[in-house]
Protein backbone atom coordinates (compact mmCIF):
# COMPACT_ATOMS: atom_id res chain seq x y z
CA UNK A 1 -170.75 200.90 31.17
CA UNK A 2 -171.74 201.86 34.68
CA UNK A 3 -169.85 199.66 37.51
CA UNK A 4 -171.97 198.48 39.65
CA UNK A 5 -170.37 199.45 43.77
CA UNK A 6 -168.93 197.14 45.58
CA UNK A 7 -171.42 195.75 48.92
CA UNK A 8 -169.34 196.55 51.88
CA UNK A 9 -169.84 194.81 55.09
CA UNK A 10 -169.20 195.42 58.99
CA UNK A 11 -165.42 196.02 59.89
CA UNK A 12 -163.72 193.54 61.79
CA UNK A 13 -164.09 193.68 65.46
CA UNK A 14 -160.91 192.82 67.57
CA UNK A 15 -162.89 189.58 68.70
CA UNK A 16 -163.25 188.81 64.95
CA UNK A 17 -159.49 189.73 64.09
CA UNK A 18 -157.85 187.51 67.09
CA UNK A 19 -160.63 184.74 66.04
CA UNK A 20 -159.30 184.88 62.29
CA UNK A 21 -155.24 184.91 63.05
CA UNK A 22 -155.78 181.72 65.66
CA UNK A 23 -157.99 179.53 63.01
CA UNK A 24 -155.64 180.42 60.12
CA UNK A 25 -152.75 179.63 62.25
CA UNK A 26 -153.88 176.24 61.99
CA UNK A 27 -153.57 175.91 58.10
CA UNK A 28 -149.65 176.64 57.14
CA UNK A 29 -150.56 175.61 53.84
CA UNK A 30 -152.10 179.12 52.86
CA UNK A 31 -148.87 181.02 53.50
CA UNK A 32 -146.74 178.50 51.28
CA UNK A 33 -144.93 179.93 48.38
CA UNK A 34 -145.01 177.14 46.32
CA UNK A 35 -147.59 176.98 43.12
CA UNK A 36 -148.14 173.51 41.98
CA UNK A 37 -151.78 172.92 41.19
CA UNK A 38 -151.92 169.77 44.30
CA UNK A 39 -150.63 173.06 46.63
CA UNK A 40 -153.35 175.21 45.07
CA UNK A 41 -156.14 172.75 45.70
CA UNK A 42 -155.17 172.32 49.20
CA UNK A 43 -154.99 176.08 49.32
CA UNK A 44 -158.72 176.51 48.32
CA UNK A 45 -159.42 173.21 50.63
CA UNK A 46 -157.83 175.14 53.66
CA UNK A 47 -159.79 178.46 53.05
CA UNK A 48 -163.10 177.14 52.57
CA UNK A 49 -162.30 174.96 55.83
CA UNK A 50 -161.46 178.34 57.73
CA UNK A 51 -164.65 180.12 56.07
CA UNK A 52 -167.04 177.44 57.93
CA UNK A 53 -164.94 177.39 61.15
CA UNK A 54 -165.40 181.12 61.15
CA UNK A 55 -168.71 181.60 60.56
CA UNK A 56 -169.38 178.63 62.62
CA UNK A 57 -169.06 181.03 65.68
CA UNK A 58 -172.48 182.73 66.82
CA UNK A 59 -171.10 185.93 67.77
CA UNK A 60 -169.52 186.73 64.45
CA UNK A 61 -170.45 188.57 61.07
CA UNK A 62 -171.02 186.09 58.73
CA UNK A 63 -168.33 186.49 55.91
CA UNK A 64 -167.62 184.85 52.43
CA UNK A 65 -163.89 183.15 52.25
CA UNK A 66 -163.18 185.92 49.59
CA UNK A 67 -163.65 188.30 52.43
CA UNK A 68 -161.59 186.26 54.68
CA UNK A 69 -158.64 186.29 52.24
């Protein structure tokens, strides 16, 4: 079977990578160690929240949370 390639997008720009690091600062819950399913649902609660907060900027390449992570 023939893999189909991966779609690549833009690399992040700096504006992009200091944008990222201050809205993810905002959710500790992402870094936590723990694995519980309530600390997994909040996990996938906190990245979708930082997808739309990130793509809610104009001046930004609209990216998928899997990208994001």
């Amino acid at each position: 079977m023939a893999e189909a390639k991966r779609i690549r997008s833009k690399n992040y720009s700096e504006h992009e990578k200091t944008l990222l690091k201050l809205i993810v600062s905002n959710h500790p819950v992402i870094e936590s160690k723990i694995h519980t399913a309530a600390i997994e649902q909040k996990k996938r609660s906190a990245w979708t929240a930082i997808g739309n907060a990130f793509n809610a900027n104009e001046d930004v390449t609209t990216r998928t949370v899997q990208q994001l992570q």
